[in-house]
N, C-alpha and C. Protein backbone atom coordinates (compact mmCIF):
# COMPACT_ATOMS: atom_id res chain seq x y z
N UNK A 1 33.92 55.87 -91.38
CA UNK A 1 34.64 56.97 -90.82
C UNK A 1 36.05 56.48 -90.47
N UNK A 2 36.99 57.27 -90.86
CA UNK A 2 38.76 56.79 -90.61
C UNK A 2 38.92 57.14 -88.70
N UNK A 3 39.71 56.15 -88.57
CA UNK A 3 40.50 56.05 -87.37
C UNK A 3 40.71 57.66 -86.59
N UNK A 4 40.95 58.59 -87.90
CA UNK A 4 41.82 59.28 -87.71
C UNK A 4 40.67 60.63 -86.75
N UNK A 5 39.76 60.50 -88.22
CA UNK A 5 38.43 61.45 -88.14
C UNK A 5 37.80 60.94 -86.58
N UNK A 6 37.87 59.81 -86.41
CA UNK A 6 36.93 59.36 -85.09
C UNK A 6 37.60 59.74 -83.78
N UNK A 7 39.01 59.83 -83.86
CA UNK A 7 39.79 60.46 -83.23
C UNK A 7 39.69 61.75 -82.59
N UNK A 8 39.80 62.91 -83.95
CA UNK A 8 39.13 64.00 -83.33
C UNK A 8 37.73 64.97 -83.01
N UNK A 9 36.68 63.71 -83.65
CA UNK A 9 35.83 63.87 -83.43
C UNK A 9 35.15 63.55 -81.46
N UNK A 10 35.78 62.36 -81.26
CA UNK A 10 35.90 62.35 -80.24
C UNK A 10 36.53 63.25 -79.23
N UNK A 11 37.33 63.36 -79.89
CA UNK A 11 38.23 65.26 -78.43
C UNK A 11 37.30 66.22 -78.43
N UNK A 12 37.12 66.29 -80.24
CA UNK A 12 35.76 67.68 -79.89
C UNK A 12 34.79 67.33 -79.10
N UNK A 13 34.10 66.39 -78.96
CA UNK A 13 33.00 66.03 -78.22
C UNK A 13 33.54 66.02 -77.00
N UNK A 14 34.45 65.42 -76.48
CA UNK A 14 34.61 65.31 -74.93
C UNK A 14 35.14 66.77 -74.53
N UNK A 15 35.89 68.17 -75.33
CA UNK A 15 36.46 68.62 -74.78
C UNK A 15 35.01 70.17 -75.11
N UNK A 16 34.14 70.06 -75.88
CA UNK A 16 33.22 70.89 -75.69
C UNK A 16 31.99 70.62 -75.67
N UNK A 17 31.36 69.27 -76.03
CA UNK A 17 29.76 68.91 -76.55
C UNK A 17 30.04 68.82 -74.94
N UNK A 18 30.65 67.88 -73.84
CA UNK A 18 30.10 67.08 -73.36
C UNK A 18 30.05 68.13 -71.96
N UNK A 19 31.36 69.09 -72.00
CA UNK A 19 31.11 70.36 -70.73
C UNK A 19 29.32 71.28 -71.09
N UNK A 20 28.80 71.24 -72.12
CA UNK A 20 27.40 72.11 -72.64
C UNK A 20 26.57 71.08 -72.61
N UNK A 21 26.66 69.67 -72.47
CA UNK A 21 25.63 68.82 -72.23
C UNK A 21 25.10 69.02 -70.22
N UNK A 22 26.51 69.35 -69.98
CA UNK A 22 26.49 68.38 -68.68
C UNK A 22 25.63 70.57 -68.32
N UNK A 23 25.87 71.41 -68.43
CA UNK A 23 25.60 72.69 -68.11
C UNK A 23 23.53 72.47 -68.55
N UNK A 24 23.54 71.96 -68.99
CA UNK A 24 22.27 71.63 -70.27
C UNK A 24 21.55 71.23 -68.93
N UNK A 25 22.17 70.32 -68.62
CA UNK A 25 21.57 68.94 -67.59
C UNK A 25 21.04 69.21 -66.14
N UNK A 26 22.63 70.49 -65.71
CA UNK A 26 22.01 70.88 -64.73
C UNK A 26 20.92 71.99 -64.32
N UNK A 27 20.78 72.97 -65.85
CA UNK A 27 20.39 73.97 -66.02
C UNK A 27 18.60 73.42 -66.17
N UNK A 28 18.59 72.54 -66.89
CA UNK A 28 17.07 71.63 -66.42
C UNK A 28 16.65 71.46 -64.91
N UNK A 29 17.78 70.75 -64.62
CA UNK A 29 17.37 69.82 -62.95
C UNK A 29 17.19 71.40 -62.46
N UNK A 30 17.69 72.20 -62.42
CA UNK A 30 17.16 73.61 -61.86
C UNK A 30 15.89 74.04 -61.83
N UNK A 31 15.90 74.17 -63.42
CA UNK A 31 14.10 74.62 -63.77
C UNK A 31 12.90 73.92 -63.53
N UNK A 32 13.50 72.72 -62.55
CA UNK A 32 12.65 71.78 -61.91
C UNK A 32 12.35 72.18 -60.75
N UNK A 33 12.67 73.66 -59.99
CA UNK A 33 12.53 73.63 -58.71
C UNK A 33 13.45 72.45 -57.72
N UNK A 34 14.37 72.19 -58.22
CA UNK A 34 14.79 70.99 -57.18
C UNK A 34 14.07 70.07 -56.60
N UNK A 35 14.25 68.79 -57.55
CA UNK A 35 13.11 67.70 -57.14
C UNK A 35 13.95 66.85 -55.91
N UNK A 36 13.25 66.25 -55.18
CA UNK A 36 13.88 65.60 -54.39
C UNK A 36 14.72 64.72 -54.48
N UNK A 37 16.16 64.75 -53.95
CA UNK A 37 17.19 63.86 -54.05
C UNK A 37 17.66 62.23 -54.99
N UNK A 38 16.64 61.94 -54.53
CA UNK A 38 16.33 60.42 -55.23
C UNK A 38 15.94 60.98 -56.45
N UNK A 39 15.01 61.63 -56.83
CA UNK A 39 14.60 61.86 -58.58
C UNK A 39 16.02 62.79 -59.31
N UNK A 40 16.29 63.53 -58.26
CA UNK A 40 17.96 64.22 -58.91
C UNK A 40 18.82 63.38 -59.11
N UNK A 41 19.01 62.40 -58.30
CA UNK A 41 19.97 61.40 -58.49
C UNK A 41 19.64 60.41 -59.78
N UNK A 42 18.58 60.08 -60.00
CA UNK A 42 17.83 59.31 -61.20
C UNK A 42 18.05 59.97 -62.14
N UNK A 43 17.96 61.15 -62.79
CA UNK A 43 17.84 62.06 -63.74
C UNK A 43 19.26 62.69 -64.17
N UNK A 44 20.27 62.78 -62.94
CA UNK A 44 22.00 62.89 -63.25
C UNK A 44 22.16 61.40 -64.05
N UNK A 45 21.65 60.12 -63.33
CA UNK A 45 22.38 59.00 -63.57
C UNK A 45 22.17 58.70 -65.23
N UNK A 46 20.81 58.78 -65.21
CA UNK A 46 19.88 58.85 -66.54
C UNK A 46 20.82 59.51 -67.60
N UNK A 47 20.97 60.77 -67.46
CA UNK A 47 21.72 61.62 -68.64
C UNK A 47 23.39 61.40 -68.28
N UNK A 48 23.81 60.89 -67.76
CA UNK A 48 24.93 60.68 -67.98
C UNK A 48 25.32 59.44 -68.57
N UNK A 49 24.40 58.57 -68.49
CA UNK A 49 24.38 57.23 -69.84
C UNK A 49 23.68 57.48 -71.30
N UNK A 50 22.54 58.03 -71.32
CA UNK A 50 21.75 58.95 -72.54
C UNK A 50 23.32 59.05 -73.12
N UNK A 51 23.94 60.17 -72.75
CA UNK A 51 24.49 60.74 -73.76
C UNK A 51 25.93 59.90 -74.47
N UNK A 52 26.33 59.02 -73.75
CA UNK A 52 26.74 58.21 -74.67
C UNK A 52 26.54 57.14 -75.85
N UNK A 53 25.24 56.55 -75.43
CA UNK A 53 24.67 55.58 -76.47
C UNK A 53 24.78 56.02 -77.77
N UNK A 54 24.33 57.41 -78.27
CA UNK A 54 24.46 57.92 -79.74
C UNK A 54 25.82 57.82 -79.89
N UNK A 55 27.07 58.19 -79.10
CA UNK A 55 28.01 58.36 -79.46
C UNK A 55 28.96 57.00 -79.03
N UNK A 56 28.82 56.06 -79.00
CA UNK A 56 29.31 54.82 -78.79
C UNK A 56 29.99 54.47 -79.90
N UNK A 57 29.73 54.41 -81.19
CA UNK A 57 30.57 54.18 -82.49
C UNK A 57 31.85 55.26 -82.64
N UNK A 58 31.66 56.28 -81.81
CA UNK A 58 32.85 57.49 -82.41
C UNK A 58 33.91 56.90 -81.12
N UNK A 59 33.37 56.63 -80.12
CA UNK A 59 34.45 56.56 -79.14
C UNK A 59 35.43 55.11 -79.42
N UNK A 60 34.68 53.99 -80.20
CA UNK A 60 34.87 52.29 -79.69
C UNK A 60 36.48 51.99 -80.40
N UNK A 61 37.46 51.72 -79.95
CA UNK A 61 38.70 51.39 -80.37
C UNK A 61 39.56 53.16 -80.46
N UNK A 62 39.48 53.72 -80.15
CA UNK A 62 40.23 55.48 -79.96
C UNK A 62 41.52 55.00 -79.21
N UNK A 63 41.14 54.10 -78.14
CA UNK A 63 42.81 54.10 -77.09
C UNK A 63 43.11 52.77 -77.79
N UNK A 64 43.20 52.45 -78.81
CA UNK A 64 44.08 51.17 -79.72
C UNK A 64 44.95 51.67 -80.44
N UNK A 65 45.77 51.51 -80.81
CA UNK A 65 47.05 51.61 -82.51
C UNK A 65 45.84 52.25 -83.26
N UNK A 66 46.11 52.73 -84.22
CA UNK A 66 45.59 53.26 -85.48
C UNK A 66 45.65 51.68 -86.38
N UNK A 67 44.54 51.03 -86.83
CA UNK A 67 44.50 50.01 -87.51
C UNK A 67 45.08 50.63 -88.73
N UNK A 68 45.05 51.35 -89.37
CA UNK A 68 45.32 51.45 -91.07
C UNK A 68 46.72 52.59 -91.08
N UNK A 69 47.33 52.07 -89.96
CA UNK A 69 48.64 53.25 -89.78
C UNK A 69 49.97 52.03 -90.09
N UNK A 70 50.73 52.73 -90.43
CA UNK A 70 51.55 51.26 -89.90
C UNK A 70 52.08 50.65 -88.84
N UNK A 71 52.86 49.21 -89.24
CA UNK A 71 53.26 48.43 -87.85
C UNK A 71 54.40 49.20 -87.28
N UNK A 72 54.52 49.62 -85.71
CA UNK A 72 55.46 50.07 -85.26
C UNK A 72 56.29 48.71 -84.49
N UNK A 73 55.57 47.27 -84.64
CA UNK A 73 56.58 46.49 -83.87
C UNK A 73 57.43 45.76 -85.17
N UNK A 74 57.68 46.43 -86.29
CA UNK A 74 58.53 45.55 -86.63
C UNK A 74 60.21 46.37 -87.03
């Protein structure tokens, strides 16, 4: 996948997957009746690492130079 593509694949994800994950997340912990504090707190912490692991390759080098762009220090 190019620099470029991982780029805005990443905005899409942070600027709509990740507001409908996090609605997802709480819309569960709801339909749980509200479990007690400590298991809410486990289950926020839980899915808020979950959901990056799949997406760890799209995000890794995004705030670097564009490797296959050219050199701007010369």
């Amino acid at each position: 996948m190019t620099y470029k593509t991982r780029r805005r694949l990443s905005l899409l994800i942070l600027l709509v997957g990740l507001p409908l994950y996090i609605v997802v997340a709480v819309t569960a912990i709801n339909l749980m009746d509200r479990p007690s504090i400590f298991v809410e707190l486990l289950v926020y912490v839980g899915l808020g690492v979950l959901w990056a692991v799949p997406l760890k390759a799209v995000f890794r080098g995004i705030g670097q130079a564009d490797p296959d762009g050219p050199d701007s220090g010369s």
